[in-house]
PDB file of N, CA and C in Angstrom:
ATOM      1  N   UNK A   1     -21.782 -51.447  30.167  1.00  0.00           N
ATOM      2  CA  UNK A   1     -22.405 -50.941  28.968  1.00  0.00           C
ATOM      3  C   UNK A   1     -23.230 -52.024  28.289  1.00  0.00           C
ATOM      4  N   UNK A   2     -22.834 -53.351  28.237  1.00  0.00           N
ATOM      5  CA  UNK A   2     -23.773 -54.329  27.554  1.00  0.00           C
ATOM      6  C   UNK A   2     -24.640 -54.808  28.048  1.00  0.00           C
ATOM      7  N   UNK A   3     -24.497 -54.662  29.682  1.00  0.00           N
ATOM      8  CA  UNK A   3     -25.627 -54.975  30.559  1.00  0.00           C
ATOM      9  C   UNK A   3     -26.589 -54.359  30.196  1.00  0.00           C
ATOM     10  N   UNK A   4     -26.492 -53.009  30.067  1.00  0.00           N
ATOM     11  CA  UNK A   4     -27.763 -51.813  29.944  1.00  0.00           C
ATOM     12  C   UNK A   4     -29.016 -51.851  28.686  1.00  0.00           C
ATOM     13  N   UNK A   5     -29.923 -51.559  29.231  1.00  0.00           N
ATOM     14  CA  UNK A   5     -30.766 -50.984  28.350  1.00  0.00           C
ATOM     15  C   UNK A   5     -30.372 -49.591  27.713  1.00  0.00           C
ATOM     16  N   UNK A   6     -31.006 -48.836  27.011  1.00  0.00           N
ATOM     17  CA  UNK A   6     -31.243 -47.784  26.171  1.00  0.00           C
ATOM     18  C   UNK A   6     -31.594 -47.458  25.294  1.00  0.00           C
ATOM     19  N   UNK A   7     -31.673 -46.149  24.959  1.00  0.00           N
ATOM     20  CA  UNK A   7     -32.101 -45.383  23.877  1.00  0.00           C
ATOM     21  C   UNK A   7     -30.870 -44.742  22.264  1.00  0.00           C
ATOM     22  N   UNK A   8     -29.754 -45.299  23.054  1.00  0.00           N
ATOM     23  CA  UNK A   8     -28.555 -44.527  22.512  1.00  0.00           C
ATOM     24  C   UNK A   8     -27.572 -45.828  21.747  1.00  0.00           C
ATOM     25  N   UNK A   9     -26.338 -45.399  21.648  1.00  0.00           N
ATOM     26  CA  UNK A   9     -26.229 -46.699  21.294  1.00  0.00           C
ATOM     27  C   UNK A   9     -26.054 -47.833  21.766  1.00  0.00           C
ATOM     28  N   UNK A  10     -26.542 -48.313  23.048  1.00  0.00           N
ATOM     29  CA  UNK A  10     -26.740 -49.589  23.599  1.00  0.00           C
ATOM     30  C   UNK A  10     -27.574 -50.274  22.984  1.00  0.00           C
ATOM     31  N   UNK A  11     -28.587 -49.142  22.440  1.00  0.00           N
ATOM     32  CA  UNK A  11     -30.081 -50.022  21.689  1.00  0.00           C
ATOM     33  C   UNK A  11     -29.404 -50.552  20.798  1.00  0.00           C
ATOM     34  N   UNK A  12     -28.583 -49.580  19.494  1.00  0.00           N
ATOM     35  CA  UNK A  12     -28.228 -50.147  18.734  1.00  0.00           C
ATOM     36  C   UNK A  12     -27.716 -51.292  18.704  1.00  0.00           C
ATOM     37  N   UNK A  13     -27.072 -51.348  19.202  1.00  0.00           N
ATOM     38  CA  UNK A  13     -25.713 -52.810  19.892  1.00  0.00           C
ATOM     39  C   UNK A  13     -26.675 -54.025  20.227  1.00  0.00           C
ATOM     40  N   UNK A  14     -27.711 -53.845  20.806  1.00  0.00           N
ATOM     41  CA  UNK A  14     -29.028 -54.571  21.386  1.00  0.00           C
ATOM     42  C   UNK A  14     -29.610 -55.501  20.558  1.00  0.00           C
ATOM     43  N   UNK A  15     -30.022 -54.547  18.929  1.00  0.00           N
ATOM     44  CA  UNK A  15     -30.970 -54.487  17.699  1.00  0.00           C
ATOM     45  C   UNK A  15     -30.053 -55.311  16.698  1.00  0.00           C
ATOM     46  N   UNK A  16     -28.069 -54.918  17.387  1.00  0.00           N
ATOM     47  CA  UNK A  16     -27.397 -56.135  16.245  1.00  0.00           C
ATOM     48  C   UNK A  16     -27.275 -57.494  17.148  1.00  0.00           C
ATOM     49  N   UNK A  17     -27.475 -57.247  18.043  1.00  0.00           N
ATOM     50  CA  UNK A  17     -27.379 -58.793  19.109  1.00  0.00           C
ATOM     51  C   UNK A  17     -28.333 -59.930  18.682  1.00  0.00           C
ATOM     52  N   UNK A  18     -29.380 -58.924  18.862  1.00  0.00           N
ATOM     53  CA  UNK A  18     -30.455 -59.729  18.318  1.00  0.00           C
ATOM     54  C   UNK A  18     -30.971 -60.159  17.127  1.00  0.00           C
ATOM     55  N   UNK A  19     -30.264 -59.657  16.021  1.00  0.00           N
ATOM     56  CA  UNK A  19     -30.520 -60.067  14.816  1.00  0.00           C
ATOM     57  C   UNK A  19     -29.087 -61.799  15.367  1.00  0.00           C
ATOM     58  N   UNK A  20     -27.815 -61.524  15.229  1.00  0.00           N
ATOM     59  CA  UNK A  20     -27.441 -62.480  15.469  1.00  0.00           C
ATOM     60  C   UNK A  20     -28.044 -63.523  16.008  1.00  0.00           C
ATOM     61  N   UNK A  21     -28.385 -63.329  17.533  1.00  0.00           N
ATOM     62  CA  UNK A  21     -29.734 -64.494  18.601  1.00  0.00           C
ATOM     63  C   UNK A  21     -30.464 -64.987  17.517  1.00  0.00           C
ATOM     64  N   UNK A  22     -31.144 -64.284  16.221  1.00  0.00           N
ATOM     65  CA  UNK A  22     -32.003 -65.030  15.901  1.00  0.00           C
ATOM     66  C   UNK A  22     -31.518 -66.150  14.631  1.00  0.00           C
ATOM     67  N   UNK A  23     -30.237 -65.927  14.273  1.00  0.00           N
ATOM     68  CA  UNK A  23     -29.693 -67.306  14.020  1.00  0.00           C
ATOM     69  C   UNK A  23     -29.571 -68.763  14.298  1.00  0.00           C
ATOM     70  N   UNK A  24     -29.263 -68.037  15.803  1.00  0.00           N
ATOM     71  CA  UNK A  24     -29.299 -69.228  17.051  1.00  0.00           C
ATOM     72  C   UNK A  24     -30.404 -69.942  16.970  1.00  0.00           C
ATOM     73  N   UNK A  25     -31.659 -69.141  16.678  1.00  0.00           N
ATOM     74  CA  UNK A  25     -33.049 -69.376  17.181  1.00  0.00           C
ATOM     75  C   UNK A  25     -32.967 -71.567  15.765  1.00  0.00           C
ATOM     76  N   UNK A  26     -32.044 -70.993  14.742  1.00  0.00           N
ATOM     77  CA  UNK A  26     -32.510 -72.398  13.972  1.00  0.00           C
ATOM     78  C   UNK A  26     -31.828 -73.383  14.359  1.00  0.00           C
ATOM     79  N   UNK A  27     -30.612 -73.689  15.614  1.00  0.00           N
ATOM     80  CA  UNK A  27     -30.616 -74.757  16.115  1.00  0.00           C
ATOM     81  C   UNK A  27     -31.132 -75.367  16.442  1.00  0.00           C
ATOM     82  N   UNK A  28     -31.410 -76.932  17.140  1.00  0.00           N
ATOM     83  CA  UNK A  28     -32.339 -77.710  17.029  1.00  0.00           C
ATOM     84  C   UNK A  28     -31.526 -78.651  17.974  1.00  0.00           C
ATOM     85  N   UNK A  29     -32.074 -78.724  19.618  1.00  0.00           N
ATOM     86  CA  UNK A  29     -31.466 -79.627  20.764  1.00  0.00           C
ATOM     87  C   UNK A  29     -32.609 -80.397  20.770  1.00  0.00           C
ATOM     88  N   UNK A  30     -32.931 -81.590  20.427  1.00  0.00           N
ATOM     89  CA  UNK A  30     -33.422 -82.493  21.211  1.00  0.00           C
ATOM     90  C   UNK A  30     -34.978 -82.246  20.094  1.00  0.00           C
ATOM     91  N   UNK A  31     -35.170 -81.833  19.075  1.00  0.00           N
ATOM     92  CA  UNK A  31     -35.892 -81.292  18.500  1.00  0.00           C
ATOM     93  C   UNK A  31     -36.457 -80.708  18.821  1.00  0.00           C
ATOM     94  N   UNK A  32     -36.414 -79.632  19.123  1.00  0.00           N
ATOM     95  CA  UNK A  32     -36.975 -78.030  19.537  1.00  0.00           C
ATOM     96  C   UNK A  32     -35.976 -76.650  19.170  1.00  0.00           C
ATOM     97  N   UNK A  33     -36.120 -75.825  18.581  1.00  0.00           N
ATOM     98  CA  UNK A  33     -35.366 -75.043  18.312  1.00  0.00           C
ATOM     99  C   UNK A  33     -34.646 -73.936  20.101  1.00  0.00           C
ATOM    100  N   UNK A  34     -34.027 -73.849  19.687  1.00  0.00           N
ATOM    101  CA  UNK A  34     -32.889 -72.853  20.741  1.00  0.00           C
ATOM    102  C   UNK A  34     -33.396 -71.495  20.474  1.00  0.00           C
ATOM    103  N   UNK A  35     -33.751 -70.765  21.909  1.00  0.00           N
ATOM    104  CA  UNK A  35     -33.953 -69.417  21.465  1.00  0.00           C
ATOM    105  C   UNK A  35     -33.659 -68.876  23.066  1.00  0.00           C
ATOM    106  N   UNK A  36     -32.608 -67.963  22.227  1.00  0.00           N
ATOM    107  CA  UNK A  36     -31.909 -67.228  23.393  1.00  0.00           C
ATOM    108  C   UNK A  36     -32.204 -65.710  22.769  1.00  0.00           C
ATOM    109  N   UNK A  37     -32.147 -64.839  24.044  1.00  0.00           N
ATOM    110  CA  UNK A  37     -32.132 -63.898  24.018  1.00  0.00           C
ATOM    111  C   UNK A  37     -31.485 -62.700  24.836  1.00  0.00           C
ATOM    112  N   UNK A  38     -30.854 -61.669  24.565  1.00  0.00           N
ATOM    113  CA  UNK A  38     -29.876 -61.327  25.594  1.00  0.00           C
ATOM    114  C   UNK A  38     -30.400 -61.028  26.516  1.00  0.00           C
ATOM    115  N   UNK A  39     -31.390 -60.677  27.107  1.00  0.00           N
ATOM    116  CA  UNK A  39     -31.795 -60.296  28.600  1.00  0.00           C
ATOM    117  C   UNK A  39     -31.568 -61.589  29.153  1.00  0.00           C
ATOM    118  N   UNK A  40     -31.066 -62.919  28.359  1.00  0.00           N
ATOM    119  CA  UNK A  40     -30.906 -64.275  29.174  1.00  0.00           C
ATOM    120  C   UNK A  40     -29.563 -63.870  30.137  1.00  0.00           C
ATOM    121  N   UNK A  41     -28.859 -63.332  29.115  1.00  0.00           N
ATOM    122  CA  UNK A  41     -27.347 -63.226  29.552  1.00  0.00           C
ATOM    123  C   UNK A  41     -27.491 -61.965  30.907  1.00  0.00           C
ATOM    124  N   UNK A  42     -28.157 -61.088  30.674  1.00  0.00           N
ATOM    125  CA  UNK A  42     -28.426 -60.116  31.848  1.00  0.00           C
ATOM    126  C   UNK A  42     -28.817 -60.912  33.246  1.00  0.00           C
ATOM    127  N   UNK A  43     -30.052 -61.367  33.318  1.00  0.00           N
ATOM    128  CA  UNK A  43     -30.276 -62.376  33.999  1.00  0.00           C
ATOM    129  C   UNK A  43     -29.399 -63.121  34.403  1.00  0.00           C
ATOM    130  N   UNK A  44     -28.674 -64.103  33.904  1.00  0.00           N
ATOM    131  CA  UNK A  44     -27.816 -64.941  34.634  1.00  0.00           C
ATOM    132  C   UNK A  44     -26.620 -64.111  35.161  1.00  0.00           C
ATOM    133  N   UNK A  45     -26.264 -62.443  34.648  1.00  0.00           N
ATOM    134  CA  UNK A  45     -25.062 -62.131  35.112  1.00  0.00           C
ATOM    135  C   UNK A  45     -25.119 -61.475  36.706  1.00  0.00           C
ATOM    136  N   UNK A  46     -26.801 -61.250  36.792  1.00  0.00           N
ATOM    137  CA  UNK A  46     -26.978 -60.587  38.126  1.00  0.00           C
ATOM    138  C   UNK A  46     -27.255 -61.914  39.341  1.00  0.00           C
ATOM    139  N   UNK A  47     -27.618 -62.977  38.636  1.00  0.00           N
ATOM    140  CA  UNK A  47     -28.389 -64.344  39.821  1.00  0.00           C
ATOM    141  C   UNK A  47     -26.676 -64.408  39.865  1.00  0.00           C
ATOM    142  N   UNK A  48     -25.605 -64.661  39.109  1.00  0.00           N
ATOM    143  CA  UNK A  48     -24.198 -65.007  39.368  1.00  0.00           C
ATOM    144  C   UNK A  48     -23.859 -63.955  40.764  1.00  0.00           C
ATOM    145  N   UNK A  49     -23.756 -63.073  40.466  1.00  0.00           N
ATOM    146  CA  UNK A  49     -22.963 -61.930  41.197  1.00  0.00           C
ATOM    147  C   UNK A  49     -23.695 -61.735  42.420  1.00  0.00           C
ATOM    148  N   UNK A  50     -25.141 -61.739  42.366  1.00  0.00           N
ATOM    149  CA  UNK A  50     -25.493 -61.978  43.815  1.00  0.00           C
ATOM    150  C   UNK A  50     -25.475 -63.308  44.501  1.00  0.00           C
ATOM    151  N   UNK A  51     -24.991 -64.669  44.119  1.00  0.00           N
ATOM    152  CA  UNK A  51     -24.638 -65.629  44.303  1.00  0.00           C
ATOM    153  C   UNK A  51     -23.271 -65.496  44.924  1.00  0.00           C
ATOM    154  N   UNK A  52     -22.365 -65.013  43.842  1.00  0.00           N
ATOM    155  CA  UNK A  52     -21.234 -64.796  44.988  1.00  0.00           C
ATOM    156  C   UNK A  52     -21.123 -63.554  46.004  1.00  0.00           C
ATOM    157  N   UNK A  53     -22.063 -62.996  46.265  1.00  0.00           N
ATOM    158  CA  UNK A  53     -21.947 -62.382  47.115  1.00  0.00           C
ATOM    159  C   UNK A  53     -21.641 -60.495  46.945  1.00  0.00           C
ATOM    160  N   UNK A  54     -21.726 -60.234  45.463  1.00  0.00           N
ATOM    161  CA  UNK A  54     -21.467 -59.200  45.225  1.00  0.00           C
ATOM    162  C   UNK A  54     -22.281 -57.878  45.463  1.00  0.00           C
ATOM    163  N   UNK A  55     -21.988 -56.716  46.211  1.00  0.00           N
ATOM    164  CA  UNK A  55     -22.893 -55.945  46.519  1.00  0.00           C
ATOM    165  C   UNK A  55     -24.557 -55.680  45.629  1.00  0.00           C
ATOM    166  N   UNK A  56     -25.429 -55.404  46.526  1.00  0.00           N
ATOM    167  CA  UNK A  56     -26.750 -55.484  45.840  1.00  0.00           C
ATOM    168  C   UNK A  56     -26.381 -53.869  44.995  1.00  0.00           C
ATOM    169  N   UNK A  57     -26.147 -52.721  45.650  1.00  0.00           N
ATOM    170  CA  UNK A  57     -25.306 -51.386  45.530  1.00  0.00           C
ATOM    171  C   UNK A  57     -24.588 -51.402  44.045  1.00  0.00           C
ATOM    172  N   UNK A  58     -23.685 -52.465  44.266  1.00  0.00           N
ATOM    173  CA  UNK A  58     -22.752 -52.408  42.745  1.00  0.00           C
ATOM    174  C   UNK A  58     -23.632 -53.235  41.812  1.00  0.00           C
ATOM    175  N   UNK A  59     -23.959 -54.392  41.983  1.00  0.00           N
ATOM    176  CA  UNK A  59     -25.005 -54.758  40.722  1.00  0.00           C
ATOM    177  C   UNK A  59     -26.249 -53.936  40.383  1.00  0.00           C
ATOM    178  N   UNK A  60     -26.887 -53.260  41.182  1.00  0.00           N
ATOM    179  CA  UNK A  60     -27.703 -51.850  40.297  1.00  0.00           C
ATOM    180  C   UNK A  60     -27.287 -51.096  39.703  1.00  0.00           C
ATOM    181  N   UNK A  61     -25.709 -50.380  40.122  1.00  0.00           N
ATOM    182  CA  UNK A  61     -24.923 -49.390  39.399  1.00  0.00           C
ATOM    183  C   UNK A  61     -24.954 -49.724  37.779  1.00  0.00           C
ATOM    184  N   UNK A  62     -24.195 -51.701  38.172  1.00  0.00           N
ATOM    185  CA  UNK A  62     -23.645 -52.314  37.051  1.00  0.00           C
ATOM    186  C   UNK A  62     -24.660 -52.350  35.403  1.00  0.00           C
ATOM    187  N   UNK A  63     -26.086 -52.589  36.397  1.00  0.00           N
ATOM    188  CA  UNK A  63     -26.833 -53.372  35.314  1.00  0.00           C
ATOM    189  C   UNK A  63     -28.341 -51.537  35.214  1.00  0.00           C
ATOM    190  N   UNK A  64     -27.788 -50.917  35.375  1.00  0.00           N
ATOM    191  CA  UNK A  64     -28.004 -49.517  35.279  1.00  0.00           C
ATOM    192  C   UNK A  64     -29.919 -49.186  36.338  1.00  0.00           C
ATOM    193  N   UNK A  65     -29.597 -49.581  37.444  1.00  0.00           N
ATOM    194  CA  UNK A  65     -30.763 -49.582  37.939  1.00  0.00           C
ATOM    195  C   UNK A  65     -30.330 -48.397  39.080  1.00  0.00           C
ATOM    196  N   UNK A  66     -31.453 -47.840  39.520  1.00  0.00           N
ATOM    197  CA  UNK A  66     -31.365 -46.588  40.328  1.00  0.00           C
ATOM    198  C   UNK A  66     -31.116 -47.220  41.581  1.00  0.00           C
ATOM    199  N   UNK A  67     -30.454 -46.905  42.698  1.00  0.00           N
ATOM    200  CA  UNK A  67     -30.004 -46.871  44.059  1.00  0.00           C
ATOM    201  C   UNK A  67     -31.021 -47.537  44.912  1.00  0.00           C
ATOM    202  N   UNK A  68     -32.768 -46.568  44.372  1.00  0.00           N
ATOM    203  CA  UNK A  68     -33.230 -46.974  45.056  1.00  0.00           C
ATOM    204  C   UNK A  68     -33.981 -47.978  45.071  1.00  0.00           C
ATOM    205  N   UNK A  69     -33.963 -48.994  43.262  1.00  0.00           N
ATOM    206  CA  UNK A  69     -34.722 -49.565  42.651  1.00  0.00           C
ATOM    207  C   UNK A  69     -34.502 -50.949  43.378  1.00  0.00           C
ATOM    208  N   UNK A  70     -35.799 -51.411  43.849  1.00  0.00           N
ATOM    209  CA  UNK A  70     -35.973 -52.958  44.540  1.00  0.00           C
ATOM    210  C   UNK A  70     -36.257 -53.949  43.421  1.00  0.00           C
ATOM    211  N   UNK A  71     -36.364 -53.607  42.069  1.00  0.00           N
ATOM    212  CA  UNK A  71     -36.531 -54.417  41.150  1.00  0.00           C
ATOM    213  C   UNK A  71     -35.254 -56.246  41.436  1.00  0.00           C
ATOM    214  N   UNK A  72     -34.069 -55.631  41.498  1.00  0.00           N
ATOM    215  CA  UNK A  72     -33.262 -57.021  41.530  1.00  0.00           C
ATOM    216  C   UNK A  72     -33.599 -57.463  42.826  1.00  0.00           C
ATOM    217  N   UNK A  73     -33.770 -56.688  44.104  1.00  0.00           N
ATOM    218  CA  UNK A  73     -34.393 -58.339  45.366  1.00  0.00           C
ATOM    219  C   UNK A  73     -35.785 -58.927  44.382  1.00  0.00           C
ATOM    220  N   UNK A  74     -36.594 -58.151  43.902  1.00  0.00           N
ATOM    221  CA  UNK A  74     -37.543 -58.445  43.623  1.00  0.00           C
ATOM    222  C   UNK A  74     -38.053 -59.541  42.713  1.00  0.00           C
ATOM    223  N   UNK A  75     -37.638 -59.541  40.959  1.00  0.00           N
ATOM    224  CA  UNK A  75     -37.249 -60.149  40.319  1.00  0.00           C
ATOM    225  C   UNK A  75     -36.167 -61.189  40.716  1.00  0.00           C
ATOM    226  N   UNK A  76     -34.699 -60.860  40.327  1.00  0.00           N
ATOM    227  CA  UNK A  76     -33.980 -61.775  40.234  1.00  0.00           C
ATOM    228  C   UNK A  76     -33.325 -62.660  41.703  1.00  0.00           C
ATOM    229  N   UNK A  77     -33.740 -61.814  42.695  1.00  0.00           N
ATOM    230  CA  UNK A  77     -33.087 -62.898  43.756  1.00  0.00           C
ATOM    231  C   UNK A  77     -34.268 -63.721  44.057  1.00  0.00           C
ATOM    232  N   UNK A  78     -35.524 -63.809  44.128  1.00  0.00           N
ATOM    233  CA  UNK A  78     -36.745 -64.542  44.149  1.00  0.00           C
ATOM    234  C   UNK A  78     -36.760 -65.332  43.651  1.00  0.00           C
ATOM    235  N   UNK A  79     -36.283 -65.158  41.916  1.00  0.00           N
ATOM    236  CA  UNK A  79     -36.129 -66.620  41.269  1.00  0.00           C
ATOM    237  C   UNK A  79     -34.970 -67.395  41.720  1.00  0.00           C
ATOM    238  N   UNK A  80     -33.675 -66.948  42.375  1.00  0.00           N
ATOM    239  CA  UNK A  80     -32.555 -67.475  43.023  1.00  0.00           C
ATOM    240  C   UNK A  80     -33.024 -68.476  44.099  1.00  0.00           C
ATOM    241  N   UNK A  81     -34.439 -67.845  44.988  1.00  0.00           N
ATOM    242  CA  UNK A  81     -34.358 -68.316  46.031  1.00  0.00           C
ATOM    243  C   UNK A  81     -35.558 -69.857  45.525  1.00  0.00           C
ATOM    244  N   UNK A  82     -36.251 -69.332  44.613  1.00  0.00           N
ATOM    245  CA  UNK A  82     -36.824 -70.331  44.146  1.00  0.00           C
ATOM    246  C   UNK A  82     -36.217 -71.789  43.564  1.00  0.00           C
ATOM    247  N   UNK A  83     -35.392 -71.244  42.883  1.00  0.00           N
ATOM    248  CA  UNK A  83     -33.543 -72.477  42.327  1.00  0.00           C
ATOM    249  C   UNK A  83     -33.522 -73.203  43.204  1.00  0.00           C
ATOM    250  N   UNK A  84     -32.658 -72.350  44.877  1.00  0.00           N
ATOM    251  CA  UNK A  84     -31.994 -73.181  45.938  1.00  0.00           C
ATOM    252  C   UNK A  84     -33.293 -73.826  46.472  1.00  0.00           C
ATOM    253  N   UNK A  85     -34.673 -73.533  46.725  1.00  0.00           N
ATOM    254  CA  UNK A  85     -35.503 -74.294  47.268  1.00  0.00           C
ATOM    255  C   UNK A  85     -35.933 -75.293  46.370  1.00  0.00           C
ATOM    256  N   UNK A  86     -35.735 -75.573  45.109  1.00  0.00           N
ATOM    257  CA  UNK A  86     -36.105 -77.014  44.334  1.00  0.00           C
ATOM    258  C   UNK A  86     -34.770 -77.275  44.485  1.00  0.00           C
ATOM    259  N   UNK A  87     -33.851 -77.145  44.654  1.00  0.00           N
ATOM    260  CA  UNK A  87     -32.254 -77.939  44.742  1.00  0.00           C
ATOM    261  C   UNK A  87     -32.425 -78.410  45.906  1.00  0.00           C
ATOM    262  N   UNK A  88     -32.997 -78.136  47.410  1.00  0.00           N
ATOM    263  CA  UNK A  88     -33.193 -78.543  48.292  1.00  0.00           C
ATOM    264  C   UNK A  88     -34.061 -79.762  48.687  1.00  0.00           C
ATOM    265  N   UNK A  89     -35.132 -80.095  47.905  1.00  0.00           N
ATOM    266  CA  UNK A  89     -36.095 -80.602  47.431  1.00  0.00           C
ATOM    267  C   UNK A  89     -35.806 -81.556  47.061  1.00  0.00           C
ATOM    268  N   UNK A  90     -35.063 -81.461  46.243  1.00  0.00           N
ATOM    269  CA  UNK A  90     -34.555 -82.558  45.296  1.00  0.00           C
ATOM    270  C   UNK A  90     -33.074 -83.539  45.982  1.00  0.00           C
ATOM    271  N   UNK A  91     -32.804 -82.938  46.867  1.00  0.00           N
ATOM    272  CA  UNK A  91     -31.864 -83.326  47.863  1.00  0.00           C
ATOM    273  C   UNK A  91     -32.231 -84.278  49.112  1.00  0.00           C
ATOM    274  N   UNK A  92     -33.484 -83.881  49.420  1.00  0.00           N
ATOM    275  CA  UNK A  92     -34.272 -84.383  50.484  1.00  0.00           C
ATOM    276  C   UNK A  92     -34.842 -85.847  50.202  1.00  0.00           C
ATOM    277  N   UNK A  93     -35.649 -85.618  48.290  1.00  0.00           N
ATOM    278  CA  UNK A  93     -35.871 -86.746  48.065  1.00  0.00           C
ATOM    279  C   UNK A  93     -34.955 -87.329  47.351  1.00  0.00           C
ATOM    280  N   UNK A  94     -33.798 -87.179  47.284  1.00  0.00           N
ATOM    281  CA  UNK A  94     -32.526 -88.685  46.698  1.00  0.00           C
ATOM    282  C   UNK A  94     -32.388 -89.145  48.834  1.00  0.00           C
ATOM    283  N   UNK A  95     -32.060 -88.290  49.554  1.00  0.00           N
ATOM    284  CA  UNK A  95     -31.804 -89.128  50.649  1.00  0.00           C
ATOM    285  C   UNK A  95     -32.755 -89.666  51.364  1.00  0.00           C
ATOM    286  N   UNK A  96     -33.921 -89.776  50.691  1.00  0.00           N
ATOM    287  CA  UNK A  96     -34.588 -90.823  51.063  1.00  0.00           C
ATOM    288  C   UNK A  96     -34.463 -92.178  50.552  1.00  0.00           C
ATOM    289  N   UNK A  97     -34.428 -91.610  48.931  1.00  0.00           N
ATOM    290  CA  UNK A  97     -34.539 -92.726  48.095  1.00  0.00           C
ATOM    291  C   UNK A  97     -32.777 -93.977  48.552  1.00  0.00           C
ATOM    292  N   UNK A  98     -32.057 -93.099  49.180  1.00  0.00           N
ATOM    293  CA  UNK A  98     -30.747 -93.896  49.581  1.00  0.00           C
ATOM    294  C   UNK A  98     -31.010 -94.157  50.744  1.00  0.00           C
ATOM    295  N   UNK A  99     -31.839 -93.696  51.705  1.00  0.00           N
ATOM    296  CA  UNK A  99     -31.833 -94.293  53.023  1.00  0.00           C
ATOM    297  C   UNK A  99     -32.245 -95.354  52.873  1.00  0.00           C
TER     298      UNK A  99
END
């Protein structure tokens, strides 16, 4: 249910999230303000779950996407695969820098 979008009361729930988030927004890391927003938390809950391995099937159910919707290979495992290829990258050049 908090995953989801909507029209009903998820929006609502959505519209008080985000008034909270924008509290957040006046922290201040490193001098720059913090601004989160819940589709952050959506996002990281689907790159998690297809990380460990959790059906592509049940995370559409979960995060209310149709059966047949290619949106999550599309979107969110792309940016996954983009992650592990700069983690790789960055792996390649420390074992140089130690060879």
């Amino acid at each position: 249910m908090f995953l989801r979008g909507g029209t009903s009361q998820s929006a609502k729930y959505n519209k008080k999230s985000g008034k909270s988030y924008k509290d957040i927004d006046d922290l201040v890391d490193f001098g720059r303000p913090v601004h989160i927003v819940p589709h952050m938390f959506r996002h990281s809950f689907v790159s998690v779950m297809a990380d460990k391995n959790v059906s592509l099937n049940v995370i559409r159910e979960f995060v209310g996407h149709s059966e047949d919707s290619r949106e999550i290979e599309k979107i969110y495992l792309h940016v996954m695969q983009k992650g592990k290829h700069k983690i790789e990258q960055v792996m390649i050049d420390l074992s140089k820098i130690i060879s």
